[in-house]
PDB file of N, CA and C in Angstrom:
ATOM      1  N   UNK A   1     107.321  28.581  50.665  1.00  0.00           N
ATOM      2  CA  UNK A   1     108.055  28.635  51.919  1.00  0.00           C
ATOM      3  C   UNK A   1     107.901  27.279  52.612  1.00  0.00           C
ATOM      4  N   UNK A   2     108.870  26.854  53.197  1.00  0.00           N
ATOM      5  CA  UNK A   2     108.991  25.456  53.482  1.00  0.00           C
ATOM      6  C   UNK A   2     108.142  25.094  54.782  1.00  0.00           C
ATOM      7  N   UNK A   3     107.878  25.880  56.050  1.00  0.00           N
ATOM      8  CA  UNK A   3     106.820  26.329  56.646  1.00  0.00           C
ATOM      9  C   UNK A   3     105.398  26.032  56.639  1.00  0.00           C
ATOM     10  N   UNK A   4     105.446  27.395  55.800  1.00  0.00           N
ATOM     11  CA  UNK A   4     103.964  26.532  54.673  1.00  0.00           C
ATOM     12  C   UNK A   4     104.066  25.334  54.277  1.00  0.00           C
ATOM     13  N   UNK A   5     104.482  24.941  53.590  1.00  0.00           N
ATOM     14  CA  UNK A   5     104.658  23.442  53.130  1.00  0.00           C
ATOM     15  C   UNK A   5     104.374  22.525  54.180  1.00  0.00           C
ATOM     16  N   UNK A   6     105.604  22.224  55.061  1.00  0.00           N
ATOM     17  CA  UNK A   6     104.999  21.422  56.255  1.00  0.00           C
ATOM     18  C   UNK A   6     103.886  21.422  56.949  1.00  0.00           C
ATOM     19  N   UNK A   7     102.748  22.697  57.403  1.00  0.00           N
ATOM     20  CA  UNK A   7     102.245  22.805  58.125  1.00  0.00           C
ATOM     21  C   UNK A   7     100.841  22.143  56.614  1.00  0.00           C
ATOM     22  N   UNK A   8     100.814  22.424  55.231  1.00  0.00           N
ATOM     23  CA  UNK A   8      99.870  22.413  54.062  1.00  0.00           C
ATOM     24  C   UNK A   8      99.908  20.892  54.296  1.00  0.00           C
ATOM     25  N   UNK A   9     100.983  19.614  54.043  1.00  0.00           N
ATOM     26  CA  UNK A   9     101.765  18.528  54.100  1.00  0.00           C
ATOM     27  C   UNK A   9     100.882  17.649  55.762  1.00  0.00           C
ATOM     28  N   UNK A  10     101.049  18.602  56.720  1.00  0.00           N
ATOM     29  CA  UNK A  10     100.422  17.663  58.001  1.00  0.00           C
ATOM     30  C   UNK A  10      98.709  17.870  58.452  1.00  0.00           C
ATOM     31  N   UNK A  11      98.386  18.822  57.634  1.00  0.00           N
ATOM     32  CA  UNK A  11      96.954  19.176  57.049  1.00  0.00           C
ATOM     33  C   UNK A  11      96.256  17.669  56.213  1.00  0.00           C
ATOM     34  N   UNK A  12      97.103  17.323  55.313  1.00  0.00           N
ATOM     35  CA  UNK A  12      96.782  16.339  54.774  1.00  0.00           C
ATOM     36  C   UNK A  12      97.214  15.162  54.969  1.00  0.00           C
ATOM     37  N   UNK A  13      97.420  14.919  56.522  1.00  0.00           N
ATOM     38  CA  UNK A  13      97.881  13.728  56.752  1.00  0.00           C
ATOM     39  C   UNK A  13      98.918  13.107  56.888  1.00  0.00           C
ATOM     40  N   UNK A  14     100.108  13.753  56.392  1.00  0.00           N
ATOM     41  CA  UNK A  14     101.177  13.270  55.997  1.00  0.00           C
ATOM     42  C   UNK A  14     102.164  12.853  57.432  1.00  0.00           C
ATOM     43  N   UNK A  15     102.755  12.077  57.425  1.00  0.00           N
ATOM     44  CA  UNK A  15     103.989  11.758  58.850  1.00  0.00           C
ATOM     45  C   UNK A  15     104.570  12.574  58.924  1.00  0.00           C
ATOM     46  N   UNK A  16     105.526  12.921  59.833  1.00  0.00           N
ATOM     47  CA  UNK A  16     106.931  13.833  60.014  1.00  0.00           C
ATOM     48  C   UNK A  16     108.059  13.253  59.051  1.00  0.00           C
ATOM     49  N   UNK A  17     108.199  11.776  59.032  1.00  0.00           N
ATOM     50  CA  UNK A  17     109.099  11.294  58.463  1.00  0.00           C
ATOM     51  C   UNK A  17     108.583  11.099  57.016  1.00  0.00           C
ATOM     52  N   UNK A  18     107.679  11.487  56.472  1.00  0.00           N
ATOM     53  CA  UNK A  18     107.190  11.397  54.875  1.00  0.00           C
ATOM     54  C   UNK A  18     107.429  12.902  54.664  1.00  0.00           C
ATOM     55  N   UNK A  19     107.280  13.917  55.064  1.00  0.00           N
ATOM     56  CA  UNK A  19     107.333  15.294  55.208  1.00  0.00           C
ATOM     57  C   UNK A  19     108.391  15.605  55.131  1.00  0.00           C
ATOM     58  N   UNK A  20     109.264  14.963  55.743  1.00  0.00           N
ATOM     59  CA  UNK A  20     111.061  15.220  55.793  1.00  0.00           C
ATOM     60  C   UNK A  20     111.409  14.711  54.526  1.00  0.00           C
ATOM     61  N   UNK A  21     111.339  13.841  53.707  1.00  0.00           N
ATOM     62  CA  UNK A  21     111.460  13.078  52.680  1.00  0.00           C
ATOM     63  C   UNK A  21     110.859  13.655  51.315  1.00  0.00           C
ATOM     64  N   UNK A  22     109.529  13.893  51.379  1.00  0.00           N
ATOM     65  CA  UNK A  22     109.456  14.363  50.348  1.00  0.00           C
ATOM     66  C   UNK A  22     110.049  16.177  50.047  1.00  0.00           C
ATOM     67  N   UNK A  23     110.071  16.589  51.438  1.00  0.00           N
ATOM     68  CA  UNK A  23     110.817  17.984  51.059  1.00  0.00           C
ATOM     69  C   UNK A  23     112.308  18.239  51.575  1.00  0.00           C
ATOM     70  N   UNK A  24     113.108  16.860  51.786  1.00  0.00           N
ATOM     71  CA  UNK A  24     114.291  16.824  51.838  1.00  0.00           C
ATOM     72  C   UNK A  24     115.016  17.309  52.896  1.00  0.00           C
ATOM     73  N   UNK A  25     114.278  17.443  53.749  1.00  0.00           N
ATOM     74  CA  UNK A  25     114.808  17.818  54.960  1.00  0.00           C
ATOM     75  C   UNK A  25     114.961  16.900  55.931  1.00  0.00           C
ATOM     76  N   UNK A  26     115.592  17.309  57.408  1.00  0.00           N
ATOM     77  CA  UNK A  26     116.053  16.488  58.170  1.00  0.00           C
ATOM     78  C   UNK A  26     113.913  16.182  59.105  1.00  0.00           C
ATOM     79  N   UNK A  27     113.963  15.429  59.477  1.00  0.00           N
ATOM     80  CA  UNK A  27     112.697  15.026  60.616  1.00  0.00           C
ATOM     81  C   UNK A  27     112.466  16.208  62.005  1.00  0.00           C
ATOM     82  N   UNK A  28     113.777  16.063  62.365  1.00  0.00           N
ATOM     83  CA  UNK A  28     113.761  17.360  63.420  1.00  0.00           C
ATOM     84  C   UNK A  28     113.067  18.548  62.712  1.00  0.00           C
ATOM     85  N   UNK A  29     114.029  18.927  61.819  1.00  0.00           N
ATOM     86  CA  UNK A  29     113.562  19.930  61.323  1.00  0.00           C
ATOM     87  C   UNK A  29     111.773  20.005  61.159  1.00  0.00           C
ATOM     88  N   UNK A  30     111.245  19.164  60.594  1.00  0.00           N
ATOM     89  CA  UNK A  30     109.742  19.174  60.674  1.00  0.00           C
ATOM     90  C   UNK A  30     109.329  19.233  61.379  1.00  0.00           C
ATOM     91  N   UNK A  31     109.510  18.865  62.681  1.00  0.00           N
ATOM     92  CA  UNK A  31     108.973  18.757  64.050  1.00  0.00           C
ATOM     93  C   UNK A  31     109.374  20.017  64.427  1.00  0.00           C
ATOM     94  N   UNK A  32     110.493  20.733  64.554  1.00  0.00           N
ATOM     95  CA  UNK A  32     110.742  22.190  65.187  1.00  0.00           C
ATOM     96  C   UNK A  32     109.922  22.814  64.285  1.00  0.00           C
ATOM     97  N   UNK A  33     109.925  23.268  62.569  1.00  0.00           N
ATOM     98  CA  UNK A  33     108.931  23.830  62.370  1.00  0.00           C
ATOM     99  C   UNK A  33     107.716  23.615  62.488  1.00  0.00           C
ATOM    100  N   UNK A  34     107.336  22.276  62.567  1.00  0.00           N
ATOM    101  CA  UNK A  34     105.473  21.956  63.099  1.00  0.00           C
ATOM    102  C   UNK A  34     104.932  22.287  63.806  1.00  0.00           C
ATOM    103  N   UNK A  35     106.041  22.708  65.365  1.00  0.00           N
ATOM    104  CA  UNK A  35     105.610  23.126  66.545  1.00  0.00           C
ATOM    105  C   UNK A  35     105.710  24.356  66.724  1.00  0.00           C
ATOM    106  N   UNK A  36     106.147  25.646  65.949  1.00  0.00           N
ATOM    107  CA  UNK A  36     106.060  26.998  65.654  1.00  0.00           C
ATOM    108  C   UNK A  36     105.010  27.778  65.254  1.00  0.00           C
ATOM    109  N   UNK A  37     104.414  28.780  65.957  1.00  0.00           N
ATOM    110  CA  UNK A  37     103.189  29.805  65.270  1.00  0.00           C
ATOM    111  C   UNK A  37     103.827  30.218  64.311  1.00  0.00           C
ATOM    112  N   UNK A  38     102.912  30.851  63.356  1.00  0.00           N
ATOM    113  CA  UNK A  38     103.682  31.901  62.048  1.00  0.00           C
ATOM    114  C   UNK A  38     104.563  33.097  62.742  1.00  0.00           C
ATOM    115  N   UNK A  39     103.787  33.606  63.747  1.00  0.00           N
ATOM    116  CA  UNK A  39     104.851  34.498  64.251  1.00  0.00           C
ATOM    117  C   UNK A  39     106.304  34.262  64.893  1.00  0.00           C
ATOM    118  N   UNK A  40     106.360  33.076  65.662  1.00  0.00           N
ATOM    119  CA  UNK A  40     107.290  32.048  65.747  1.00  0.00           C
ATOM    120  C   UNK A  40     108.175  32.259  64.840  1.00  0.00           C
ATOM    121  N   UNK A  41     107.611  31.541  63.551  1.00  0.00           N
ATOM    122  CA  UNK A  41     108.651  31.283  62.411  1.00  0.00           C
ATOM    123  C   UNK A  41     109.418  32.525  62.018  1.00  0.00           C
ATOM    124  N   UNK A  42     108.383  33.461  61.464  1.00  0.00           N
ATOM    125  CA  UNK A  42     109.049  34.627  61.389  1.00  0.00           C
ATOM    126  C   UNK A  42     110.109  35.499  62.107  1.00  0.00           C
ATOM    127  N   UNK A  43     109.731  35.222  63.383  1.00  0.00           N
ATOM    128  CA  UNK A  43     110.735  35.992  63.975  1.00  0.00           C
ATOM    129  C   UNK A  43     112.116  35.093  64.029  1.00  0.00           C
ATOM    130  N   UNK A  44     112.178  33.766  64.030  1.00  0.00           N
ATOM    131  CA  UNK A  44     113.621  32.979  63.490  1.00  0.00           C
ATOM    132  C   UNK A  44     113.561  33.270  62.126  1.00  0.00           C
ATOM    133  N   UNK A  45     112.958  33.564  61.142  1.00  0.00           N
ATOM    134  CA  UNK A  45     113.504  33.704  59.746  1.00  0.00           C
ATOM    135  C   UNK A  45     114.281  34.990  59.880  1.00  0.00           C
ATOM    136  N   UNK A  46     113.808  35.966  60.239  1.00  0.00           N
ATOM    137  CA  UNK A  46     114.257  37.318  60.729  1.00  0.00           C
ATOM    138  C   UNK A  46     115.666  37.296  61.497  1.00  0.00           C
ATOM    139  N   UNK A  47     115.478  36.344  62.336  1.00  0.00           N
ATOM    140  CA  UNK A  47     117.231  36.220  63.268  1.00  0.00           C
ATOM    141  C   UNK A  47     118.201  35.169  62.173  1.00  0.00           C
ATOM    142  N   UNK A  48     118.035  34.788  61.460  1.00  0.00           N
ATOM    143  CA  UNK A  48     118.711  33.763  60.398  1.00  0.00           C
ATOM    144  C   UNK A  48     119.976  34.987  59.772  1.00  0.00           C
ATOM    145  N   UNK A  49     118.620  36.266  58.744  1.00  0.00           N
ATOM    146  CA  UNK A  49     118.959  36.721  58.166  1.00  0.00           C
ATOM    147  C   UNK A  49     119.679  38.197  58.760  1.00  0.00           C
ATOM    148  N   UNK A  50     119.505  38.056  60.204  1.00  0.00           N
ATOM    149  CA  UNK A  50     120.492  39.411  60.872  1.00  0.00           C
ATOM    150  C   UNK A  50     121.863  38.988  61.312  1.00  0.00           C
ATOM    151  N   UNK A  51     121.761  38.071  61.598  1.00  0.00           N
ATOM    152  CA  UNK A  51     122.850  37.232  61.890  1.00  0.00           C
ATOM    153  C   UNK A  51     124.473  37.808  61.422  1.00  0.00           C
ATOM    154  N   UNK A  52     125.078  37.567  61.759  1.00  0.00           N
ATOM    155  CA  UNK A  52     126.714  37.988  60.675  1.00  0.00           C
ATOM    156  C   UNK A  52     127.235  36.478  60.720  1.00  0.00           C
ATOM    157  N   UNK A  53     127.860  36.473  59.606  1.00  0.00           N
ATOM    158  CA  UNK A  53     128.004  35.052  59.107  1.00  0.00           C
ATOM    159  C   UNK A  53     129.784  35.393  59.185  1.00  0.00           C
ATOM    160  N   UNK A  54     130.761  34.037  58.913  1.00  0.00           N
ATOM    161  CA  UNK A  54     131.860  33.970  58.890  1.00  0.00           C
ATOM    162  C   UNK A  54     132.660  34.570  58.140  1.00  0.00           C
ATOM    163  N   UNK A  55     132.197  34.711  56.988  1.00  0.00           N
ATOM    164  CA  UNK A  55     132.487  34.881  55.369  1.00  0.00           C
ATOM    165  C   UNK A  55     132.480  36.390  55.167  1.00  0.00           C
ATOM    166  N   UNK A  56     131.541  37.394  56.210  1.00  0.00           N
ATOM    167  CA  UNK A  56     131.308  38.701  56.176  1.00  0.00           C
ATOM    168  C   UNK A  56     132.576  39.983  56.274  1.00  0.00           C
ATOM    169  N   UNK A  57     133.448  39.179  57.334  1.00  0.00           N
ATOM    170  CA  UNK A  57     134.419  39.943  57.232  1.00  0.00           C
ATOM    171  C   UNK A  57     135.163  40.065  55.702  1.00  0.00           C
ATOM    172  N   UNK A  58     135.339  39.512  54.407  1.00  0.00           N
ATOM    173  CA  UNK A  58     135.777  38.996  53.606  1.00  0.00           C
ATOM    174  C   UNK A  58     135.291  38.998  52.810  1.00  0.00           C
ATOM    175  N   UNK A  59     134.078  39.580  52.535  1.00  0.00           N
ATOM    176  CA  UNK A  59     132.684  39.957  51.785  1.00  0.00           C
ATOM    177  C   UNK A  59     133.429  40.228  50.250  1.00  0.00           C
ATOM    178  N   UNK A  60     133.511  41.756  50.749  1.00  0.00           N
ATOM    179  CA  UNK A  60     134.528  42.428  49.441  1.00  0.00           C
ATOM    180  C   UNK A  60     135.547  41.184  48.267  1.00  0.00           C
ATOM    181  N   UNK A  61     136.427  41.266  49.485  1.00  0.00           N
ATOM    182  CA  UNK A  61     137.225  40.726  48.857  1.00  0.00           C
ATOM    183  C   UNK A  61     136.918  39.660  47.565  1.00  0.00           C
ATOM    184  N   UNK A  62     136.053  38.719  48.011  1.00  0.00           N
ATOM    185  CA  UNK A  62     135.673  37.510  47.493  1.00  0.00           C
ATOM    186  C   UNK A  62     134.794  38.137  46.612  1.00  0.00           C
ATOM    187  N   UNK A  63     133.887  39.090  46.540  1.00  0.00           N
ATOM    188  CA  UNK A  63     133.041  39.468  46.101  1.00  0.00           C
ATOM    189  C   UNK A  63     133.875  40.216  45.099  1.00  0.00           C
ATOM    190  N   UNK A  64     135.291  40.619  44.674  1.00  0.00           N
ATOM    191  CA  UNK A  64     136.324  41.283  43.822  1.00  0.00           C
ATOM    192  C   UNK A  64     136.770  39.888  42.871  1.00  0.00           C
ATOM    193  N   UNK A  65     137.259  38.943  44.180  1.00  0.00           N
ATOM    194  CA  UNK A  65     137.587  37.781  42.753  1.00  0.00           C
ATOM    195  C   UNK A  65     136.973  37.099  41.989  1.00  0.00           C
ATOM    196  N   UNK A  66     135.045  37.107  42.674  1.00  0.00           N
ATOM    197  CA  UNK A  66     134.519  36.320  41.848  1.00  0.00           C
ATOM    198  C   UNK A  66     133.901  37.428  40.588  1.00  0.00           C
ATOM    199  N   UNK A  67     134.369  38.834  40.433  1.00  0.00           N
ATOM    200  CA  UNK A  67     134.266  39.326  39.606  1.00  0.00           C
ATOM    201  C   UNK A  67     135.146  39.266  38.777  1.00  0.00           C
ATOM    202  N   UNK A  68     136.476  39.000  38.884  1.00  0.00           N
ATOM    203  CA  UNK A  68     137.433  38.885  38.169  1.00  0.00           C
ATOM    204  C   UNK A  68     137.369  37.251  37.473  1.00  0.00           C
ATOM    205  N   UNK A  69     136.934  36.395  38.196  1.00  0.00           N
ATOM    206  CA  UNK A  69     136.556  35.419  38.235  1.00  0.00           C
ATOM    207  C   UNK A  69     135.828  34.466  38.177  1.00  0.00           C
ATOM    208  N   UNK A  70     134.707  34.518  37.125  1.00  0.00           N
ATOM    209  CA  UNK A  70     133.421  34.410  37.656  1.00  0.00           C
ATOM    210  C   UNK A  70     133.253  32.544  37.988  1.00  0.00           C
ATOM    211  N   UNK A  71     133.959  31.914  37.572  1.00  0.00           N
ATOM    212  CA  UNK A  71     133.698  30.220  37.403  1.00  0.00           C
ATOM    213  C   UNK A  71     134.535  30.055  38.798  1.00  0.00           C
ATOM    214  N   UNK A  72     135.183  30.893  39.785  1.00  0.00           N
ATOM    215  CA  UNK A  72     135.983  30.762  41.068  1.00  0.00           C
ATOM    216  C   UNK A  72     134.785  29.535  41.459  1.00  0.00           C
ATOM    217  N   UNK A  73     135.544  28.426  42.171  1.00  0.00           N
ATOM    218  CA  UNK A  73     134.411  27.521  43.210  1.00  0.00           C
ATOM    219  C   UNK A  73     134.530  27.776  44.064  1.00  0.00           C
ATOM    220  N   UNK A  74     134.247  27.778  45.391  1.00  0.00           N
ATOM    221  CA  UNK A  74     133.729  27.881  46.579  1.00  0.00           C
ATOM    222  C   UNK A  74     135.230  27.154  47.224  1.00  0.00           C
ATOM    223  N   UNK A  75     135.662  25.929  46.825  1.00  0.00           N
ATOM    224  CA  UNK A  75     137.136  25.515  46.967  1.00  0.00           C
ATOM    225  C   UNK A  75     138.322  25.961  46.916  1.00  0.00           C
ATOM    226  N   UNK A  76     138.025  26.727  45.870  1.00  0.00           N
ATOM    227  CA  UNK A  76     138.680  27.896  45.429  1.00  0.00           C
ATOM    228  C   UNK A  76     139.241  28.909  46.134  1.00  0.00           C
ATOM    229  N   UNK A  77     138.131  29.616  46.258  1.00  0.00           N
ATOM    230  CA  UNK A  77     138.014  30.742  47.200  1.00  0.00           C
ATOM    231  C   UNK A  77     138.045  30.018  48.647  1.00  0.00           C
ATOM    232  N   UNK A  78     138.446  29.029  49.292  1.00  0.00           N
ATOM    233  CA  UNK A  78     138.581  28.756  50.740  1.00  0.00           C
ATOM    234  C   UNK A  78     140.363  28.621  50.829  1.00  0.00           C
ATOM    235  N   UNK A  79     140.620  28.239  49.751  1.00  0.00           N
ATOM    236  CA  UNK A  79     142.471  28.177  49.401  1.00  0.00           C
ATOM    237  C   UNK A  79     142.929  29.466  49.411  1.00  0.00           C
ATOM    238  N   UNK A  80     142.490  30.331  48.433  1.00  0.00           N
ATOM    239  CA  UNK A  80     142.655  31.702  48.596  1.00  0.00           C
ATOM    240  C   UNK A  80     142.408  32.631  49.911  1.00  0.00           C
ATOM    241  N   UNK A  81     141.482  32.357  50.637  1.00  0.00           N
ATOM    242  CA  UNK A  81     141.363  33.176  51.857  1.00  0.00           C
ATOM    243  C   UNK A  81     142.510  32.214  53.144  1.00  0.00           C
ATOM    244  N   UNK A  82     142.709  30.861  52.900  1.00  0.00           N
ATOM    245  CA  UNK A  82     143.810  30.831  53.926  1.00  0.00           C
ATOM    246  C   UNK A  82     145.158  31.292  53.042  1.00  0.00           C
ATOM    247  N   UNK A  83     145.673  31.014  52.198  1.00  0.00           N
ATOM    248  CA  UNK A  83     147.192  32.213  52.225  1.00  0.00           C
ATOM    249  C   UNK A  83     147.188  33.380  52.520  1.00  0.00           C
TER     250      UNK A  83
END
């Protein structure tokens, strides 16, 4: 968990901006998670995944062509949902 990581990562010294780098993330990002309790984190990992996303209304559907379809790209399927 990336969390872990950062918090294992500034344990041993490491910068914000070496931390962002070696785990590919943005700097902010290290710093908003650095400054989070575990319970903190959790409860945003928790609102991430309750969330309703854009794509939800449309679930099915897409979820029909990429059965019919399985190599559909993501390009693909954004052409198809605007006609």
């Amino acid at each position: 968990m990336i969390y872990n990581e950062i918090h294992r990562l500034r344990g041993e010294g490491f910068s914000n901006s070496a931390i962002a780098r070696k785990l590919k993330i943005s700097r902010n990002r290290v710093i908003e998670y650095g400054r989070m309790s575990p319970e903190e984190f959790y409860s945003f990992a928790i609102s991430l995944q309750s969330r309703s996303k854009k794509l939800d209304p449309f679930r099915e559907e897409i979820l029909e062509w990429l059965k019919e379809h399985p190599d559909l790209s993501g390009a693909q399927v954004l052409d198809w949902l605007g006609e």
